[in-house]
N, C-alpha and C. Protein backbone atom coordinates (compact mmCIF):
# COMPACT_ATOMS: atom_id res chain seq x y z
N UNK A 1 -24.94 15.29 64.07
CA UNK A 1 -24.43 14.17 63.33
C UNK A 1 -22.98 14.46 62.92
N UNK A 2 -22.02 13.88 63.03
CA UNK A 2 -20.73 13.82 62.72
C UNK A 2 -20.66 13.69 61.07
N UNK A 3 -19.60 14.99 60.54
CA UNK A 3 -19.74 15.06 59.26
C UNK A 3 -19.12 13.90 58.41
N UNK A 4 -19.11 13.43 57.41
CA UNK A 4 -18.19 12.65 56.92
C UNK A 4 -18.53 11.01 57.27
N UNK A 5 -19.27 10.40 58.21
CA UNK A 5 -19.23 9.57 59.22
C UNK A 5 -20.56 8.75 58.94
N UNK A 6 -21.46 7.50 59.68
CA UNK A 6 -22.18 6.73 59.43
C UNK A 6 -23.51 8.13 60.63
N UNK A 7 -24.14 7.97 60.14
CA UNK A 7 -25.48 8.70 60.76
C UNK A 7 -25.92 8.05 61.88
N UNK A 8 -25.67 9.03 63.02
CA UNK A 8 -25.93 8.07 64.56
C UNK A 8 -27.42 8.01 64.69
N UNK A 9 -28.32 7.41 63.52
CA UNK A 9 -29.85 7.33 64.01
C UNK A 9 -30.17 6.34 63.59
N UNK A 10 -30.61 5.66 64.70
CA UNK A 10 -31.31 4.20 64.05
C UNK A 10 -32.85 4.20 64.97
N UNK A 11 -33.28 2.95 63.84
CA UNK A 11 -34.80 2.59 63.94
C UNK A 11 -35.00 1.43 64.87
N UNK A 12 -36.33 1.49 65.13
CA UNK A 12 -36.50 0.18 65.89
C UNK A 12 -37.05 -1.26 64.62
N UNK A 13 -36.81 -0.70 63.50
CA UNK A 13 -37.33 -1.77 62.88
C UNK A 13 -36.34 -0.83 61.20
N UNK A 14 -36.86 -2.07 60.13
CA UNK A 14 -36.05 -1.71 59.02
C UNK A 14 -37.59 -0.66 58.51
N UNK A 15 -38.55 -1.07 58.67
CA UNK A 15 -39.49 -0.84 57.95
C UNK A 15 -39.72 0.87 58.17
N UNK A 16 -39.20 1.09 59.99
CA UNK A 16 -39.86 2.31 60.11
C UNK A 16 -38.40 3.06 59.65
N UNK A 17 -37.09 2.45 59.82
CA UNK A 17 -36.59 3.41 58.66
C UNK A 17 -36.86 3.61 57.28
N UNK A 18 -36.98 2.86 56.89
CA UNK A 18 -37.38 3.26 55.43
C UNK A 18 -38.46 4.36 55.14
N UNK A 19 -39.85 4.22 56.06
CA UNK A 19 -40.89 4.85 55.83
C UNK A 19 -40.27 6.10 56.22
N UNK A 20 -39.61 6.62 57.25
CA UNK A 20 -38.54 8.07 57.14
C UNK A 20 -37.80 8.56 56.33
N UNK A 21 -37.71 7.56 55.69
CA UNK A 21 -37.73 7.63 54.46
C UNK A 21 -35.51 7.54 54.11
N UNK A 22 -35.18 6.87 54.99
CA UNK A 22 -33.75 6.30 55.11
C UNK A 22 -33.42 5.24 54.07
N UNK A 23 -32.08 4.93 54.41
CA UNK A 23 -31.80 3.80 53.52
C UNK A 23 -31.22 2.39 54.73
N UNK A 24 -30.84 1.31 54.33
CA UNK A 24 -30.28 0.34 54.89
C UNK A 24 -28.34 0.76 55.15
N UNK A 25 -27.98 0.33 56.13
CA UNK A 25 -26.93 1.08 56.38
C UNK A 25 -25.76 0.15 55.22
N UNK A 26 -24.48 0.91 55.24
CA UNK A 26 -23.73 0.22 54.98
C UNK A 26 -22.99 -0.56 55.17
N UNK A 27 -22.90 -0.33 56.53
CA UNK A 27 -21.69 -0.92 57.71
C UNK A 27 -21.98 -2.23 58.25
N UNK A 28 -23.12 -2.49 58.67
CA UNK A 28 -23.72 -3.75 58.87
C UNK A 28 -24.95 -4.27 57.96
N UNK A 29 -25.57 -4.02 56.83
CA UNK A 29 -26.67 -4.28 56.24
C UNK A 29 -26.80 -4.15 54.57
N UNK A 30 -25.04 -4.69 54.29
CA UNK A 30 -24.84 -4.08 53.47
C UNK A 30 -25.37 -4.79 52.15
N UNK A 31 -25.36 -6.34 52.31
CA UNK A 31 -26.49 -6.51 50.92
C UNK A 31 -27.74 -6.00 51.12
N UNK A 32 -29.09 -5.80 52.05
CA UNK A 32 -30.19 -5.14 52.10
C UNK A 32 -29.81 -3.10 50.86
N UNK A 33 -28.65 -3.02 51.66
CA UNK A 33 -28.64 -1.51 50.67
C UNK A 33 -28.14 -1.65 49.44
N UNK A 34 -27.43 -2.92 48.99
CA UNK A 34 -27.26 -2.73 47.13
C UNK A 34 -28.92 -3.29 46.69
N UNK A 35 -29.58 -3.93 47.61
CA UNK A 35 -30.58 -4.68 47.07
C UNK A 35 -31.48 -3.33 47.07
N UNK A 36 -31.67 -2.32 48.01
CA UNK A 36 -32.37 -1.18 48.32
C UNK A 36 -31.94 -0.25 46.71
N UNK A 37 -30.79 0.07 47.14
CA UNK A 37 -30.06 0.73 45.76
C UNK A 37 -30.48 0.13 44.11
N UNK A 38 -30.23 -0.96 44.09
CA UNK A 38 -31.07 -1.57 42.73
C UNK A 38 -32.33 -1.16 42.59
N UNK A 39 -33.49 -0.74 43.93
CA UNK A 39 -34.93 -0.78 43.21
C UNK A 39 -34.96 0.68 43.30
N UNK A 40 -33.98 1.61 44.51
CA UNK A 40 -33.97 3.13 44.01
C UNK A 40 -33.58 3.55 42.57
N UNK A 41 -32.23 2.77 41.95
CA UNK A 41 -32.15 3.04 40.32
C UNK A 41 -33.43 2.56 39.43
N UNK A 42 -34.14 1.53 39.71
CA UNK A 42 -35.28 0.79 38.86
C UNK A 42 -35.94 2.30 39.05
N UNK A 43 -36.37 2.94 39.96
CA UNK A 43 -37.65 4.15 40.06
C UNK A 43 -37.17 5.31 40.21
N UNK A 44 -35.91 5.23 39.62
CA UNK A 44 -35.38 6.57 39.53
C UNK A 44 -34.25 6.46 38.42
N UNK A 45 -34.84 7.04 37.45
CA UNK A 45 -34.12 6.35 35.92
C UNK A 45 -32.94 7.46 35.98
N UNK A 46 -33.16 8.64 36.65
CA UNK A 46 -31.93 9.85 36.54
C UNK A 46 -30.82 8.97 37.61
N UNK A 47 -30.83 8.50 38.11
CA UNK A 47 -30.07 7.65 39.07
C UNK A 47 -29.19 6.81 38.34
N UNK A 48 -30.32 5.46 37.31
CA UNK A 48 -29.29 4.98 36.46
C UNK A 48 -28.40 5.51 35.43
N UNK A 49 -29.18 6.07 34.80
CA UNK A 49 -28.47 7.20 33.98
C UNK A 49 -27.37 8.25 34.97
N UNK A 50 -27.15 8.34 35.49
CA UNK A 50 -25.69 9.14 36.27
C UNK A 50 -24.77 8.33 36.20
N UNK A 51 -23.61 9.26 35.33
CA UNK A 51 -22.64 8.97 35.07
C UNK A 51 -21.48 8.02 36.06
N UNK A 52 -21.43 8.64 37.23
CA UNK A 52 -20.58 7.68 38.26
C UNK A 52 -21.70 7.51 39.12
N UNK A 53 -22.80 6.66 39.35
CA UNK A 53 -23.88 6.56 40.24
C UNK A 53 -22.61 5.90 41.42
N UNK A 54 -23.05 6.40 42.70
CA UNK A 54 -22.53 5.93 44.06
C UNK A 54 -23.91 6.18 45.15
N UNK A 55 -23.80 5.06 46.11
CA UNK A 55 -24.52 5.27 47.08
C UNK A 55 -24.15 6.47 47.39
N UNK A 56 -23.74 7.65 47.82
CA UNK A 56 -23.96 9.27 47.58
C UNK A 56 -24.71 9.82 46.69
N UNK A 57 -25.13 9.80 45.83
CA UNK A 57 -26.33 9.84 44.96
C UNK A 57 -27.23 9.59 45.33
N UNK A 58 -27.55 8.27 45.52
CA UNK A 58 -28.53 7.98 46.14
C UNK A 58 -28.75 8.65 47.36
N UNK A 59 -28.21 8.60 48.01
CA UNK A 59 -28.35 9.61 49.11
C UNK A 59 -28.69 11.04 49.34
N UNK A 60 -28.03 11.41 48.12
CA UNK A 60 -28.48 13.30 48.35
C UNK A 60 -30.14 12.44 47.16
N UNK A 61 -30.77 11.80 46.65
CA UNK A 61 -31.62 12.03 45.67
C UNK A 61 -33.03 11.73 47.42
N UNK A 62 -32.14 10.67 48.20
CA UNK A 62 -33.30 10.05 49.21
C UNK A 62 -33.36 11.55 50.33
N UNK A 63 -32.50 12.68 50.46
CA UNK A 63 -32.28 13.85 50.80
C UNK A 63 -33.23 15.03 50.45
N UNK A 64 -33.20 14.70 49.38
CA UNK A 64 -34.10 15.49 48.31
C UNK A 64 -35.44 15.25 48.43
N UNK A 65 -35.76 14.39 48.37
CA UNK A 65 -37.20 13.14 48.68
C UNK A 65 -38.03 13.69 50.14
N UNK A 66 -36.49 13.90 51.11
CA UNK A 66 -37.30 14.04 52.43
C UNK A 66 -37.57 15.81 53.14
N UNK A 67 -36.71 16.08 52.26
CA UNK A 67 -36.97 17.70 52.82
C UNK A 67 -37.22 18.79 51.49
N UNK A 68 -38.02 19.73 51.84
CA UNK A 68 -38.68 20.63 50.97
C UNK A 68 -37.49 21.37 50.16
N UNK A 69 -37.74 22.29 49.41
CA UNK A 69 -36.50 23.30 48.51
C UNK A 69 -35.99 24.19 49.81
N UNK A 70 -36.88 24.69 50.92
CA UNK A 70 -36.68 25.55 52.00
C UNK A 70 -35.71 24.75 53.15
N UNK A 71 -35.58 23.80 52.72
CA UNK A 71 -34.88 22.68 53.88
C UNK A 71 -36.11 22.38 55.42
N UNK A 72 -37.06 22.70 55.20
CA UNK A 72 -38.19 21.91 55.87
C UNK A 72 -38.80 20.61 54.94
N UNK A 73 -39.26 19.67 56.42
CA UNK A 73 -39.64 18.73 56.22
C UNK A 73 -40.86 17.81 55.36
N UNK A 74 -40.76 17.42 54.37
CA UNK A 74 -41.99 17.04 53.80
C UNK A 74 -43.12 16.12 53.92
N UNK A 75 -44.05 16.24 53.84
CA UNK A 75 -45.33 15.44 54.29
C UNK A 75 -46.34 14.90 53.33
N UNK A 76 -46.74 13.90 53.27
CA UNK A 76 -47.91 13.54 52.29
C UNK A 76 -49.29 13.14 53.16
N UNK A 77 -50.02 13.39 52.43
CA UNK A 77 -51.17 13.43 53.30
C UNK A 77 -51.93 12.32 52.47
N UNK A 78 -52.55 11.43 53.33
CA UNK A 78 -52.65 10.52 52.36
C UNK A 78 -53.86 9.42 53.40
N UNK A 79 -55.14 8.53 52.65
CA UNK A 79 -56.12 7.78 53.32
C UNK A 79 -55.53 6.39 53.51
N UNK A 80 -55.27 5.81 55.02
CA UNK A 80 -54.95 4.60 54.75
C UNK A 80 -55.28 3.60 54.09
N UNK A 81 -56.88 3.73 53.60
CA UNK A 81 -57.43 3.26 52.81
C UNK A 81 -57.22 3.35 51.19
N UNK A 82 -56.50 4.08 51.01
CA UNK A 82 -55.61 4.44 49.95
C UNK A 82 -54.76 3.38 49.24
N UNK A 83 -54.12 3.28 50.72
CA UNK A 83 -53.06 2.19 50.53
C UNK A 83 -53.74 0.44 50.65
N UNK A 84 -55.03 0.06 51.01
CA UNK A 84 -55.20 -0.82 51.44
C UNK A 84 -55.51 -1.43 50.23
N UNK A 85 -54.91 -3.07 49.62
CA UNK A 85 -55.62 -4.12 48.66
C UNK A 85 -57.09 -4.38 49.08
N UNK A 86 -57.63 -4.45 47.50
CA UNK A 86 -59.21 -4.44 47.83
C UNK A 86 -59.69 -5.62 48.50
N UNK A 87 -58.98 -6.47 48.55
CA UNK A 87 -59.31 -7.88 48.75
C UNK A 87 -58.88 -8.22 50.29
N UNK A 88 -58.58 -7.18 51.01
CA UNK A 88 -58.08 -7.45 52.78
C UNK A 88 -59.02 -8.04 53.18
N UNK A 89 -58.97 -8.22 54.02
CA UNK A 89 -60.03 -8.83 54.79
C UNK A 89 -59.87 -8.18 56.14
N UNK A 90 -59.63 -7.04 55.94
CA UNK A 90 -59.33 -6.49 57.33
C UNK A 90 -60.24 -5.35 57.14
């Protein structure tokens, strides 16, 4: 990845970036990422509370989120049924 620069990785959808746990870009998607950025400060109160909050913040916090203290990758293990409303009908 080129330092300094927009991150040459994209998704085939917004959804499966996000679940990688990415953000909406800046360059082309750029109300989706203040709108993204507003609900990362709503659930991340150290976020609002920072003194000069910048999408860089957000970024090293969504950084933080995705890789371990060792700089390996993190995983949740988790029942899809977990996630499912009781009322699906699926």
């Amino acid at each position: 990845m080129t330092p300094g620069c927009y991150t040459e990785l994209f998704f085939i959808d917004e959804t499966t970036g996000l679940a990688a746990g990415h953000r909406p870009c800046n360059a082309c998607l750029k109300g989706r990422l203040h709108e993204f950025a507003g609900y990362g400060k709503a659930a991340n109160k150290e976020l609002a509370l920072a003194e000069r909050w910048s999408i860089s913040v957000l970024d090293r916090t969504l950084q933080a989120e995705r890789v371990g203290e060792v700089g390996a990758r993190r995983y949740v293990d988790a029942e899809v049924a977990a996630f499912r409303p009781e009322s699906s009908a699926c």
